[in-house]
Every structure is written in C-alpha cells, then in structure tokens.
N, C-alpha and C. Protein backbone atom coordinates (compact mmCIF):
# COMPACT_ATOMS: atom_id res chain seq x y z
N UNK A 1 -40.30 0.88 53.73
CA UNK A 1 -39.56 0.14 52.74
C UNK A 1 -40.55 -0.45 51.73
N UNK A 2 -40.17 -0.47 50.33
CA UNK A 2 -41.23 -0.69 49.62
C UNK A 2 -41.04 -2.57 50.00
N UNK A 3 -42.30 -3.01 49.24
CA UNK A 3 -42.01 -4.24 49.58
C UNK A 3 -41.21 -5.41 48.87
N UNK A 4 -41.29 -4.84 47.49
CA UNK A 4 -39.72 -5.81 46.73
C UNK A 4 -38.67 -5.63 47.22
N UNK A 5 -38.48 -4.40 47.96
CA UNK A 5 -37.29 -4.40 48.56
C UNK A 5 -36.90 -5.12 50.08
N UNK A 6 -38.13 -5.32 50.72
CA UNK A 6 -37.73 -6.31 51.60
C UNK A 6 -37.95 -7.69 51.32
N UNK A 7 -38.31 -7.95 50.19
CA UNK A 7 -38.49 -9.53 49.90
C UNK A 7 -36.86 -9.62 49.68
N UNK A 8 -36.15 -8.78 48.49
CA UNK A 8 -35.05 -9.07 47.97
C UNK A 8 -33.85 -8.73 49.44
N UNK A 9 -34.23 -8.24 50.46
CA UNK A 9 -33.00 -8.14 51.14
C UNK A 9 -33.30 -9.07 52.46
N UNK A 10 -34.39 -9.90 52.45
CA UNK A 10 -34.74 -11.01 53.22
C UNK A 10 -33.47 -12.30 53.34
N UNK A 11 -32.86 -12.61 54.00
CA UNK A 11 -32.15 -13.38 54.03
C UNK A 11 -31.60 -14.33 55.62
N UNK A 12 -31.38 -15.36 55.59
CA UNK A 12 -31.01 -15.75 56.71
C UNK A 12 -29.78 -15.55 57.28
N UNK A 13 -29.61 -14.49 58.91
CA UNK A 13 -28.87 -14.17 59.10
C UNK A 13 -28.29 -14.89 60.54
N UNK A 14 -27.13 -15.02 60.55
CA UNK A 14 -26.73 -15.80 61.33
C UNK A 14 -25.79 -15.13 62.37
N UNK A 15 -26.03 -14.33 62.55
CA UNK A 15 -25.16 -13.48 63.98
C UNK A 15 -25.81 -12.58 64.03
N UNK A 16 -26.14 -12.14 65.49
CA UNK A 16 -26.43 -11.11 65.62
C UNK A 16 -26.20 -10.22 66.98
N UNK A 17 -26.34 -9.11 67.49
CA UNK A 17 -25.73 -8.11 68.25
C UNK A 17 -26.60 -8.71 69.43
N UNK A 18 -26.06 -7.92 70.62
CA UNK A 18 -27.62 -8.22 72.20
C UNK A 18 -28.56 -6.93 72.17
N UNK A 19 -28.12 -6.02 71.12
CA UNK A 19 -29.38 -5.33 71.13
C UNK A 19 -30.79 -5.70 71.49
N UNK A 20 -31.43 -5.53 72.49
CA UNK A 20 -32.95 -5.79 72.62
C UNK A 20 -34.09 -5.29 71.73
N UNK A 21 -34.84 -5.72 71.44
CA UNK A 21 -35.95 -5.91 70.29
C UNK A 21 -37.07 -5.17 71.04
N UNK A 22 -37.89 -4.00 71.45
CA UNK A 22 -38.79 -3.84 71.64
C UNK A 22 -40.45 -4.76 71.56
N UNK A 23 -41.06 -4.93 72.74
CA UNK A 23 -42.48 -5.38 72.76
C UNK A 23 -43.03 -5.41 71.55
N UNK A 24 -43.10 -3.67 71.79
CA UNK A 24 -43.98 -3.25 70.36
C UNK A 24 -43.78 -3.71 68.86
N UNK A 25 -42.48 -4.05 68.84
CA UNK A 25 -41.86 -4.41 67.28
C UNK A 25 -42.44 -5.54 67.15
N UNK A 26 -41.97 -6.48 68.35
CA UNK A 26 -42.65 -7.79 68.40
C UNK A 26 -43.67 -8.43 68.05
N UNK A 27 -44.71 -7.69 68.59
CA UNK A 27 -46.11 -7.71 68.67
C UNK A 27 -46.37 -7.19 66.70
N UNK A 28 -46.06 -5.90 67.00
CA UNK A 28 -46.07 -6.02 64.92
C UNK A 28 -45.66 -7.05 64.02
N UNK A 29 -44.56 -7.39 64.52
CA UNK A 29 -44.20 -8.55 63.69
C UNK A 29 -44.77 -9.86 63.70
N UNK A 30 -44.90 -10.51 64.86
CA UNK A 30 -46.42 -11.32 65.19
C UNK A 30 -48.26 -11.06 64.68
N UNK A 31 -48.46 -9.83 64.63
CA UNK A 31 -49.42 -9.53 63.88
C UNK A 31 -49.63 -9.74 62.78
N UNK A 32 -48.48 -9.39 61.73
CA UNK A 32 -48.37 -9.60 60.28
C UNK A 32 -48.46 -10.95 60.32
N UNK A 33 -47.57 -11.79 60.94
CA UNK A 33 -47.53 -13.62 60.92
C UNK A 33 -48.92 -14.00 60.90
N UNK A 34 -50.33 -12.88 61.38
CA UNK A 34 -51.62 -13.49 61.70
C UNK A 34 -52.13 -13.50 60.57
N UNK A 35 -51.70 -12.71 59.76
CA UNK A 35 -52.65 -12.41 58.77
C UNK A 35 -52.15 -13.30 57.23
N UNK A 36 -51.68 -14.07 57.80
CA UNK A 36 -50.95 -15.42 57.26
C UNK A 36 -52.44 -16.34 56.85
N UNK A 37 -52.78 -16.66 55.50
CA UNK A 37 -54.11 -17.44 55.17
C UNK A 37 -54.15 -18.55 56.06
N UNK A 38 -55.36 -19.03 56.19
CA UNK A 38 -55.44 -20.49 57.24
C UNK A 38 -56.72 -21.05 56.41
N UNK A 39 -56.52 -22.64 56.42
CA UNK A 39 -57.62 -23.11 55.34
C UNK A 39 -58.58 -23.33 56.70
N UNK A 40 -59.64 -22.90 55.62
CA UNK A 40 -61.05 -22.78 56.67
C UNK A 40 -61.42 -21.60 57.75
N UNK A 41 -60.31 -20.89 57.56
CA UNK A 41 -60.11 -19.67 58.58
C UNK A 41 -60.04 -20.41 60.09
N UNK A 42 -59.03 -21.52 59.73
CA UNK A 42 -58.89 -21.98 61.05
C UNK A 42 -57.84 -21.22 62.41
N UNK A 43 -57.13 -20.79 61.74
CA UNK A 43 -56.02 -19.78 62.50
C UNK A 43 -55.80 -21.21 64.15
N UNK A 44 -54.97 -22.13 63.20
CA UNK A 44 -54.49 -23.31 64.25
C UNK A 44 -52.76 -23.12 63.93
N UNK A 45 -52.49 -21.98 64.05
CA UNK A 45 -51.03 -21.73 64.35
C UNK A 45 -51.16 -20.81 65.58
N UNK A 46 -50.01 -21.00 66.42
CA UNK A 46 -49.47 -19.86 67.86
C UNK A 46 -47.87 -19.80 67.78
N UNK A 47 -47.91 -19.00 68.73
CA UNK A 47 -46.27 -18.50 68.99
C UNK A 47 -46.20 -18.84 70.07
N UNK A 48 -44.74 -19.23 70.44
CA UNK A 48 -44.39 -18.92 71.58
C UNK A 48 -42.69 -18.24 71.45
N UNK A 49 -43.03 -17.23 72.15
CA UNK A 49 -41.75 -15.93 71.92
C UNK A 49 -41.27 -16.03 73.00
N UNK A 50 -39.94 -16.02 73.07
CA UNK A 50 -38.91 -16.26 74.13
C UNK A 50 -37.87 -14.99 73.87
N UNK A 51 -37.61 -14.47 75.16
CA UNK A 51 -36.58 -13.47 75.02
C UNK A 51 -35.49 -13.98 76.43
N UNK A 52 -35.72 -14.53 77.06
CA UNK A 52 -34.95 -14.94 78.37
C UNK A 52 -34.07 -15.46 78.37
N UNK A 53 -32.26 -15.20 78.61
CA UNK A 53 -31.28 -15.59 77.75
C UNK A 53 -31.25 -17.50 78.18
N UNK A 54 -31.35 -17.71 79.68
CA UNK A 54 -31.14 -18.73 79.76
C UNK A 54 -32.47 -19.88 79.01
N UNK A 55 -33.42 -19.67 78.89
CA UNK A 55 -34.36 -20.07 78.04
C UNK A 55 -34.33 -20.26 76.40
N UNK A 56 -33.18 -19.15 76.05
CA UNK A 56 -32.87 -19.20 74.90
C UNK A 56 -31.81 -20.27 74.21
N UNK A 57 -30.94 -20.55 75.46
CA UNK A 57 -29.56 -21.44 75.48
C UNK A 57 -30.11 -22.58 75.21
N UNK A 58 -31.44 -23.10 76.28
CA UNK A 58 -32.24 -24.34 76.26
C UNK A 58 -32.47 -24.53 74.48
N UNK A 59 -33.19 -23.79 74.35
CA UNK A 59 -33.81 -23.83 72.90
C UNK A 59 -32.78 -23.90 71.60
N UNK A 60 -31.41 -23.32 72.05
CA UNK A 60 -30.34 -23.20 70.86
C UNK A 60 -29.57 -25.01 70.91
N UNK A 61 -29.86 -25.38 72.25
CA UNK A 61 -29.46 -26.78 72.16
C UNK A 61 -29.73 -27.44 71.92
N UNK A 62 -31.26 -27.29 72.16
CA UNK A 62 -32.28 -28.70 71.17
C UNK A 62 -32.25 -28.31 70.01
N UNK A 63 -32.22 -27.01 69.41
CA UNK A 63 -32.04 -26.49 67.70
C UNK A 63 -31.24 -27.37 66.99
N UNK A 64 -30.12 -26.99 67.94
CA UNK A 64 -28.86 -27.73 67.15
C UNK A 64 -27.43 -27.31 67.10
N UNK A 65 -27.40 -26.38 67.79
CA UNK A 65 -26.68 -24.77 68.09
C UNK A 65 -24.92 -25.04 67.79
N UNK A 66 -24.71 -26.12 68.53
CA UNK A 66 -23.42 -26.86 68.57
C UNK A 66 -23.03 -27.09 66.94
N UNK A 67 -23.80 -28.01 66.26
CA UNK A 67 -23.51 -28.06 64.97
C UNK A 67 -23.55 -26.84 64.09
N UNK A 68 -23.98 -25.61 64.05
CA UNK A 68 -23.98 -24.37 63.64
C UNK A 68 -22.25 -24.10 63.76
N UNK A 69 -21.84 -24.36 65.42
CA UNK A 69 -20.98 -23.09 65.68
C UNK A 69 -19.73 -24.40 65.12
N UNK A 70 -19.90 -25.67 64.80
CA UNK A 70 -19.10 -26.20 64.44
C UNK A 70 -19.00 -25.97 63.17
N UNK A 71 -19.30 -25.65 62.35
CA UNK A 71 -19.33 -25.43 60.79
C UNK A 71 -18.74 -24.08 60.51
N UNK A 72 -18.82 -23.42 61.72
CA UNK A 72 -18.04 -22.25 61.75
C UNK A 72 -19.19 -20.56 61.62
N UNK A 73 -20.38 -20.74 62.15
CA UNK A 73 -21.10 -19.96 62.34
C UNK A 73 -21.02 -19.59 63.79
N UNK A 74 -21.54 -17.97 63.79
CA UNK A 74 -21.39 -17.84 65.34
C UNK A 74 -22.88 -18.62 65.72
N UNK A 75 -22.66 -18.76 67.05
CA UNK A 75 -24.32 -19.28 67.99
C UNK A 75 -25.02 -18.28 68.36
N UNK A 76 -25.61 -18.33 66.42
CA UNK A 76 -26.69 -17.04 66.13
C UNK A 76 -27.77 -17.36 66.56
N UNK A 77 -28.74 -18.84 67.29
CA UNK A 77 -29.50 -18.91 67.77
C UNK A 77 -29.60 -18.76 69.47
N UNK A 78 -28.84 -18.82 70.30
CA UNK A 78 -28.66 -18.26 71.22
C UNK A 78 -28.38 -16.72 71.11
N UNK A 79 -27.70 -16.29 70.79
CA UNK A 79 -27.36 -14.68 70.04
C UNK A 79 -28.63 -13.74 69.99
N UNK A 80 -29.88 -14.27 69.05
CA UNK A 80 -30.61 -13.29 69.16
C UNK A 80 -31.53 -13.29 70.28
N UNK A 81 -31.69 -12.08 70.34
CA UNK A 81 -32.72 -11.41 71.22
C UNK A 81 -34.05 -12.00 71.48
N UNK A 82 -34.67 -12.42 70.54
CA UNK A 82 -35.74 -12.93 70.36
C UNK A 82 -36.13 -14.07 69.50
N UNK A 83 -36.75 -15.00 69.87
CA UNK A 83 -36.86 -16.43 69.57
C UNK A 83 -38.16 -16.67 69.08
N UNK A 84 -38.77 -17.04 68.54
CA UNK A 84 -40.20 -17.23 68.33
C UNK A 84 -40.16 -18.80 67.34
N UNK A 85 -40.74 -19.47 68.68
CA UNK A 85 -41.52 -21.09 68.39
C UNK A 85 -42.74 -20.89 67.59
N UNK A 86 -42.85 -20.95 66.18
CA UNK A 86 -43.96 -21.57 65.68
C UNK A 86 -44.57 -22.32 65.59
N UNK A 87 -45.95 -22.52 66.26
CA UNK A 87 -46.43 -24.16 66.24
C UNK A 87 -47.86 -24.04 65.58
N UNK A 88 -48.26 -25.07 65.41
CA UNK A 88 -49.43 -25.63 64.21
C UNK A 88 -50.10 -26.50 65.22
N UNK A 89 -51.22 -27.02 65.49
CA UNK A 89 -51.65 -28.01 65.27
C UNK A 89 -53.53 -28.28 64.71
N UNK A 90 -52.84 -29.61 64.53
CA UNK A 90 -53.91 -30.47 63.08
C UNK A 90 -55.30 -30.51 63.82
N UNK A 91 -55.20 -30.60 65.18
CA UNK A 91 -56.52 -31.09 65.53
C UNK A 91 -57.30 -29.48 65.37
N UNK A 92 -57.04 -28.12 65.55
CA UNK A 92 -57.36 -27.44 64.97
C UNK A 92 -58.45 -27.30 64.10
N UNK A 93 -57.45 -28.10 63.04
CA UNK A 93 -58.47 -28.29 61.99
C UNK A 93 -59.02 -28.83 61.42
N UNK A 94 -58.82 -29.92 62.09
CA UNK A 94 -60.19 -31.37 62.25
C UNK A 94 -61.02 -30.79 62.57
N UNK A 95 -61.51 -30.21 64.17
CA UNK A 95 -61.94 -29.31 64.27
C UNK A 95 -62.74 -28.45 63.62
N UNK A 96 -62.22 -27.64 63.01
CA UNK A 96 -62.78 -26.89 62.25
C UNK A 96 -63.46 -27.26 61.01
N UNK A 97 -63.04 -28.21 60.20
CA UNK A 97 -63.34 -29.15 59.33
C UNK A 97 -64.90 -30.01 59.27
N UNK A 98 -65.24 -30.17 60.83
CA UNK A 98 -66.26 -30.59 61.31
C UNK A 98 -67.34 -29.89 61.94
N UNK A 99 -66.85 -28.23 61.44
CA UNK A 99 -68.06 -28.03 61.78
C UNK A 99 -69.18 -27.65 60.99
N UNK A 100 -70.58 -27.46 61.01
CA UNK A 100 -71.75 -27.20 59.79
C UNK A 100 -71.37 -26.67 58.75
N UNK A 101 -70.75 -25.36 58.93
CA UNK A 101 -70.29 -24.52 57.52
C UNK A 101 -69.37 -25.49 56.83
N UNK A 102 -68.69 -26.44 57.38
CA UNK A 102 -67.55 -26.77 56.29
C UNK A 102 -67.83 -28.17 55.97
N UNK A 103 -68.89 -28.71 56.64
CA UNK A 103 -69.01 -30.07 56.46
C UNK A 103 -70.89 -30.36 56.29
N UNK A 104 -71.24 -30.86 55.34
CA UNK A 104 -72.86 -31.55 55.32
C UNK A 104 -72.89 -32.19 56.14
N UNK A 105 -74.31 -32.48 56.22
CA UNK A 105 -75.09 -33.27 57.04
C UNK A 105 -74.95 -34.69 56.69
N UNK A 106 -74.48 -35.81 57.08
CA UNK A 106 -73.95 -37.09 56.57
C UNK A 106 -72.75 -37.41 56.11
N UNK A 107 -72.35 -36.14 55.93
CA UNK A 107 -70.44 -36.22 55.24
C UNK A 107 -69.66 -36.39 56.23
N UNK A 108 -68.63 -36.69 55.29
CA UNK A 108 -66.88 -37.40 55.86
C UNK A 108 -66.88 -36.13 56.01
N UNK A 109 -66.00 -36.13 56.93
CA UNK A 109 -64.47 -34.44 56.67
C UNK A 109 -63.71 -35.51 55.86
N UNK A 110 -63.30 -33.98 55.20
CA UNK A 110 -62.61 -33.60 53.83
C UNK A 110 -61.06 -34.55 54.13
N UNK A 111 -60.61 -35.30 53.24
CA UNK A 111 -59.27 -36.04 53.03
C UNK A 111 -58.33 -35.14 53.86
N UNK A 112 -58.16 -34.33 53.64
CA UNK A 112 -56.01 -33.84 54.00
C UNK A 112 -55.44 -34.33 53.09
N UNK A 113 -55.43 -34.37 51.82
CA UNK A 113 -54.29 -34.79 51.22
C UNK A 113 -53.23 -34.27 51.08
N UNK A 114 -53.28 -32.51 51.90
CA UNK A 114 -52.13 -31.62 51.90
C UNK A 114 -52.52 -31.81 53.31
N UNK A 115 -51.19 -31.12 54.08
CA UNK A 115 -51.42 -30.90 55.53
C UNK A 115 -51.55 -29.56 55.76
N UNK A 116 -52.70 -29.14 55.73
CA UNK A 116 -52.67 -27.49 55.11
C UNK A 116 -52.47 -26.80 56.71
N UNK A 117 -52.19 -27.31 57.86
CA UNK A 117 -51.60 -26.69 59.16
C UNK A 117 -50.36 -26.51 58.75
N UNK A 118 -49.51 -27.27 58.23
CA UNK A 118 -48.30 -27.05 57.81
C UNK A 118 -48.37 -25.82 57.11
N UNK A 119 -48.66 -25.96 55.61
CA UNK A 119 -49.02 -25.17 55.07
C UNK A 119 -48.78 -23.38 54.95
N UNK A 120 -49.63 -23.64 56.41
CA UNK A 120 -50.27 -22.54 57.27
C UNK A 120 -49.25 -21.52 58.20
N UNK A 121 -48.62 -22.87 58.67
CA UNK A 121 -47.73 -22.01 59.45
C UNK A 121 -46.01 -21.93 58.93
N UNK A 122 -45.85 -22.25 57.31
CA UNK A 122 -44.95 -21.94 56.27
C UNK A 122 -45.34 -20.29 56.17
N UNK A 123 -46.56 -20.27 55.33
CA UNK A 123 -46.81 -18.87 55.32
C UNK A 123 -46.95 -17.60 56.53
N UNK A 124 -47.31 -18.23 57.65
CA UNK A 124 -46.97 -17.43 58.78
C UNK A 124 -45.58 -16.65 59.21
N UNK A 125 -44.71 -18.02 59.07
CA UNK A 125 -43.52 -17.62 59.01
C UNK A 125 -43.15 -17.46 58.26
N UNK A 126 -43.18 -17.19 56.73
CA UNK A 126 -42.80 -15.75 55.83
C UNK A 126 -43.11 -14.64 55.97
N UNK A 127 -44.31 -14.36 56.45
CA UNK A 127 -44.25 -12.80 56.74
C UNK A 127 -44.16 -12.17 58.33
N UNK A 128 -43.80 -13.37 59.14
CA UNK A 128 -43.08 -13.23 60.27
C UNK A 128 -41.30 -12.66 59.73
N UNK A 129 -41.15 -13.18 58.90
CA UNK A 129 -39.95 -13.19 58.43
C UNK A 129 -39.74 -11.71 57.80
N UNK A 130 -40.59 -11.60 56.81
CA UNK A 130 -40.69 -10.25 56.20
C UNK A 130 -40.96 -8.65 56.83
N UNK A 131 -41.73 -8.96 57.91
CA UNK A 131 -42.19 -8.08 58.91
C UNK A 131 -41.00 -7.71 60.01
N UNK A 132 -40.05 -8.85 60.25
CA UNK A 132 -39.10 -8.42 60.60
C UNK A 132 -38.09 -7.58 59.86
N UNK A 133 -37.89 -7.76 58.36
CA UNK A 133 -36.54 -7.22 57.73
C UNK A 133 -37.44 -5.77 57.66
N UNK A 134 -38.89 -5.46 57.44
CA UNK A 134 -39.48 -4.47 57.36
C UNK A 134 -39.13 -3.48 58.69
N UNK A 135 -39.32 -4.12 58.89
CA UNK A 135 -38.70 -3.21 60.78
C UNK A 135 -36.86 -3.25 60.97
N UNK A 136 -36.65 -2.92 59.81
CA UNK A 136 -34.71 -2.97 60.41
C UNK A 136 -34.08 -4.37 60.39
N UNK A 137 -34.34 -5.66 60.92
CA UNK A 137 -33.63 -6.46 61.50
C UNK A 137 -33.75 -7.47 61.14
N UNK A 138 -32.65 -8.18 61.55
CA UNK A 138 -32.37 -9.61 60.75
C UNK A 138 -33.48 -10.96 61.25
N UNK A 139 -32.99 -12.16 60.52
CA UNK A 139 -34.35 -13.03 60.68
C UNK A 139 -33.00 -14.39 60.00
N UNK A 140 -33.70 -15.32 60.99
CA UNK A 140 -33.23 -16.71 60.68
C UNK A 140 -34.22 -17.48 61.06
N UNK A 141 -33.79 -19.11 60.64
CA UNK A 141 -35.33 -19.74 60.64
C UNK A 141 -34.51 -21.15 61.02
N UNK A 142 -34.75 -21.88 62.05
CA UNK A 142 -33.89 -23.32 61.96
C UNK A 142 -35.41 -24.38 62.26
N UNK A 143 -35.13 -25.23 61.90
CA UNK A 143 -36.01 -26.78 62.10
C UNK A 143 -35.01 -27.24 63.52
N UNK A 144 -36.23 -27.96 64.33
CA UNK A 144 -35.50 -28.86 65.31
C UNK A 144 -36.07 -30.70 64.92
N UNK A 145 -34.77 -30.90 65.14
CA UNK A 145 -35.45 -32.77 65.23
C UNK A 145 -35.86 -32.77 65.54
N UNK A 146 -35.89 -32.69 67.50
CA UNK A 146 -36.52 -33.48 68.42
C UNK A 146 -37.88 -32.47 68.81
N UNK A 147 -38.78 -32.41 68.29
CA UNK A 147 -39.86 -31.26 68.33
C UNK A 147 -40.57 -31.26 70.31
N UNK A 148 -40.98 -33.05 70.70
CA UNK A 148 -41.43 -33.18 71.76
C UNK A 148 -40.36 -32.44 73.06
N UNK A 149 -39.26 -32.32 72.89
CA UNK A 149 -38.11 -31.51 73.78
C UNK A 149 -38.45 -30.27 73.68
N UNK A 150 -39.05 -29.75 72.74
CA UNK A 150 -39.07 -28.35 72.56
C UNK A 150 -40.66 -27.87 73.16
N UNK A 151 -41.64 -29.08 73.16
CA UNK A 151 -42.64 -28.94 73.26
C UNK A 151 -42.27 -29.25 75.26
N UNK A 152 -41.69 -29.82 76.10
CA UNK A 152 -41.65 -30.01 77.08
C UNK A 152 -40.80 -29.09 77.60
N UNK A 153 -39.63 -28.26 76.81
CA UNK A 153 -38.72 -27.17 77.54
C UNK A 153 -39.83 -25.61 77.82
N UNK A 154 -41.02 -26.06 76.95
CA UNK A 154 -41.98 -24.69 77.03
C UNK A 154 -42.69 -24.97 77.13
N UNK A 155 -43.34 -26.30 77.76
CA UNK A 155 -45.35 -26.17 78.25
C UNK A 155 -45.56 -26.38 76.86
N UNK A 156 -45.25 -26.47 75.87
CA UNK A 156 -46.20 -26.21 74.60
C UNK A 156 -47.43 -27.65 74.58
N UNK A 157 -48.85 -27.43 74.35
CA UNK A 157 -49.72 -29.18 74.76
C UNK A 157 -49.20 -29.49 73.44
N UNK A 158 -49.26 -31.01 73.63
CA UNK A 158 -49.21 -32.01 72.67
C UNK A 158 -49.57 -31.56 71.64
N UNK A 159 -51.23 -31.11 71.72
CA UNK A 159 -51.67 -31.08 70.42
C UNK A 159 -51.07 -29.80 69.52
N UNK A 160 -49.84 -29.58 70.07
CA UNK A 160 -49.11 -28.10 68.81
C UNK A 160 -47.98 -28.69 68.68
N UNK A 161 -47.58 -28.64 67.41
CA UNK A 161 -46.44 -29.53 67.04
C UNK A 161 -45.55 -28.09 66.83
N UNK A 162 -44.45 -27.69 67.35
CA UNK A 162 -43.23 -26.64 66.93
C UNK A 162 -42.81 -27.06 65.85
N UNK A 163 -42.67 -25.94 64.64
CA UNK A 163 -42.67 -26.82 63.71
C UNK A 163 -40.96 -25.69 63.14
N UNK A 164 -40.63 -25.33 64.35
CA UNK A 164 -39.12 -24.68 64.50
C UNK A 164 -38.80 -23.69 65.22
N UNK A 165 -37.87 -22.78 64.81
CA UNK A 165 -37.31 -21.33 65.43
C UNK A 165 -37.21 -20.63 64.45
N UNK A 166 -37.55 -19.32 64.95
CA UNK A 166 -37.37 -17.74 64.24
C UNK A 166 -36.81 -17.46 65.05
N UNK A 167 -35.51 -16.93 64.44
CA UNK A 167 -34.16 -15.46 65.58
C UNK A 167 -34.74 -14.14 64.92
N UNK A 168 -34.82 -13.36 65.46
CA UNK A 168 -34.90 -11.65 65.12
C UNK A 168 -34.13 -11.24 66.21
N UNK A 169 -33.76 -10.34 65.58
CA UNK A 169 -32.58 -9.10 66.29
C UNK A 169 -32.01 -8.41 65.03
N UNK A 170 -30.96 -7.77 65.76
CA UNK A 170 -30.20 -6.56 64.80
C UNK A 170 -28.74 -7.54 64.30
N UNK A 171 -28.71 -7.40 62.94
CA UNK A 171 -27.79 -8.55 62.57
C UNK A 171 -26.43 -7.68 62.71
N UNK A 172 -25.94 -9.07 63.06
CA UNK A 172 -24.19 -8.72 63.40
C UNK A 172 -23.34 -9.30 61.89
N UNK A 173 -21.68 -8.98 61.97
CA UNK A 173 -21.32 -9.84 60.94
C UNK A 173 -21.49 -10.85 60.82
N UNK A 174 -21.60 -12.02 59.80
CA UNK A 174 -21.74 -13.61 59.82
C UNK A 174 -21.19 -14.05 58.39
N UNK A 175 -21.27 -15.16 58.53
CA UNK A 175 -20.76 -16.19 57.82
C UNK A 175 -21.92 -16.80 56.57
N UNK A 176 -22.12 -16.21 55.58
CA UNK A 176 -23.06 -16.70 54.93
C UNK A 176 -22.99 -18.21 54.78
N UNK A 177 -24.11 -19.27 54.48
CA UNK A 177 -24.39 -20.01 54.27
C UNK A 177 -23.27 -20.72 52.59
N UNK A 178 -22.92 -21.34 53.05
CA UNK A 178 -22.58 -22.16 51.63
C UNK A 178 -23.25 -22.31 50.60
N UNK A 179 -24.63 -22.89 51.13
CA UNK A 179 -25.43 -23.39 50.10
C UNK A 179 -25.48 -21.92 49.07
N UNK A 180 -25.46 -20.98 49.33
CA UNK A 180 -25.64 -19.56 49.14
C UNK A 180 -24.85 -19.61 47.21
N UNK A 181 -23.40 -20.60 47.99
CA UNK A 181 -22.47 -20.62 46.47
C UNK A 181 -23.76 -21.13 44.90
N UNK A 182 -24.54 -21.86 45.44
CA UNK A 182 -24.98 -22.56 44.11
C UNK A 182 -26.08 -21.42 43.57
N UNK A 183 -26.00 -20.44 43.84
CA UNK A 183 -27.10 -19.10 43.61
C UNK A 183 -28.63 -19.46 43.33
N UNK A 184 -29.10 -18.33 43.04
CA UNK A 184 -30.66 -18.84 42.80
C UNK A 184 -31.11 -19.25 41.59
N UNK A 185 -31.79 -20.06 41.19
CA UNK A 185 -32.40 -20.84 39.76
C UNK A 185 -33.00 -19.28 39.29
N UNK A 186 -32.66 -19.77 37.96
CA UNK A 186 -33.90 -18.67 37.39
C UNK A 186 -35.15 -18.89 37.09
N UNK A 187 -35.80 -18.03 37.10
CA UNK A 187 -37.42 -18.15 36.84
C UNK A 187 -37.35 -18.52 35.69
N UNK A 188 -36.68 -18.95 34.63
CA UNK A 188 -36.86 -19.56 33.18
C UNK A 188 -36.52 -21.31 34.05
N UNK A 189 -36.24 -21.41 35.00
CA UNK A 189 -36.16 -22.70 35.08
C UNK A 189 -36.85 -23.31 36.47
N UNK A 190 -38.05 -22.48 37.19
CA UNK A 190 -38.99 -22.78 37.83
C UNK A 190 -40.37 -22.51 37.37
N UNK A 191 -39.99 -21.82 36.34
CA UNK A 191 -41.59 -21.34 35.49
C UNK A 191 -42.26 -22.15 34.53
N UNK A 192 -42.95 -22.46 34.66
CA UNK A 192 -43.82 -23.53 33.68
C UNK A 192 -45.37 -22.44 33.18
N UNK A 193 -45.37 -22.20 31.93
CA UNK A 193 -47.08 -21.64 32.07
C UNK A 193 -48.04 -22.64 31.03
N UNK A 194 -48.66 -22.40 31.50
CA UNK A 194 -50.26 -23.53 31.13
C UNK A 194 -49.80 -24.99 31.24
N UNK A 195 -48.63 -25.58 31.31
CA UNK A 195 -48.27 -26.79 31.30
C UNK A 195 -46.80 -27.25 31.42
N UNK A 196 -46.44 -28.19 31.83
CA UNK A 196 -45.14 -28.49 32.52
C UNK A 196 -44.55 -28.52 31.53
C-alpha cells in the first residue's frame, strides 16, 4: 500500500471481528513502533501486548469499556484481538541525559521543558498505528485514567507510566465517532509559514 494511502485510510475503529492476529504481524507492527525517533536515542518506550481474552476484559475495564458501550459503541476494546500497552518512562531519560555524550563535565542535565518520553511514545504509536492499517487491519487508541491499575493488572514497574491502549484486529461494522461530524480543519487553517 502506498503510504498516503494508509495515512488517509488510518482511522479509529471501533468494532472488530475475533479473528486472530498472527505473531508475525505483531512483531512487524511493533518493529515499525521502534523505529519511532527517541530524544537522545534513548528508546525509553516498551510494549506490553496482550492477546488473552480474560486479560483483555481486565484492561477494557480500567480503559473505560462500559462508557464506550454506553454511548452506543460496541466493546471494541475487549473485541480486539490484540491489545498493546504503550509505556514511556522518564527516568530513561534522565538517564540517558546524564551520560558523557549528552552531558559536560560540571553541567546540569538539560531542563525538560518538553516531556520528550511523551513525545516519544506519541510517535511510536503512530506508526504502531500505521503499520497496522499497512497490514490489512483496523487500529484504535484509548487513554486510561487510572494508569497505576493498569500498571498493577500487568507487572508493568513504576518507573513506566502506560500512557494507554492500542486495539488491532480485523475491523468489524461500527459506529463512527461523533466528533467525526465537525470534519477536518483545513491546512489553510493549521498552516502558518515563516510566521503566525
């Protein structure tokens, strides 16, 4: 698939079939997520991929799953096949921040005035995202509140903050998103050149 064409048919899908997802797809699609930039070449993002239905139920409840299927979506996060916890963490790249190459002899580490772990694992999960529609199949993305629940339903240590859920599978019918009605801005009205 060329690749404008999977940017433009990228979308969040919210139902999907029990078709099973192959290892191998997996693992491709996780690969591409690696090659996701990391400041400092810190690579302080991991996965944790869940395919186990009752493991999945856990995870669709702390998501939020209930409020989905109340709005009238199916419980597309239980639904898919495959789950993938993205997590970040900062100490990473403190870490990394501190060591010779990135820091002088007598120097502070560098501010953070961005949280570039965040950052980091935004762009991961876009082409986690993309790598999936590239391979056939659908892709959704939810935030959880309660992150430490999610970090204790899976072993995840402290120091990795989940910073949500990815569904992949083979998309079923669904219920597009509302927000969907207010369409997309145009680039005459996110584009600014040489100055705002």
């Amino acid at each position: 698939m060329k690749f404008q064409d999977v940017v433009r048919k990228r979308r969040m899908i919210r139902n999907f079939t029990n078709e099973p997802v192959s290892d191998e797809v997996i693992e491709r699609i996780l690969e591409a997520g690696q090659h996701a930039p990391s400041a400092g070449f810190s690579q302080g993002v991991v996965y944790v991929v869940v395919t186990r239905e009752e493991t999945r139920q856990v995870i669709a409840e702390i998501a939020g799953e209930e409020w989905y299927v109340r709005c009238g979506h199916a419980p597309f996060i239980s639904l898919a096949p495959v789950q993938i916890v993205i997590c970040t963490s900062e100490k990473v790249y403190h870490d990394r921040y501190n060591e010779p190459d990135k820091k002088g002899k007598g120097q502070e580490e560098v501010n953070w005035p961005i949280p570039y772990w965040h950052t980091d694992a935004g762009a991961s999960l876009m082409l986690i995202l993309l790598a999936a529609v590239n391979e056939g199949l659908g892709t959704a993305f939810v935030g959880v509140m309660e992150p430490k629940r999610l970090q204790e339903a899976l072993g995840i240590p402290t120091e990795y903050l989940p910073i949500g859920v990815t569904m992949i599978g083979h998309p079923a019918p669904d219920m597009k998103s509302g927000s969907l009605k207010r369409g997309r801005r145009s680039l005459d009205d996110v584009l600014h050149r040489e100055h705002w």
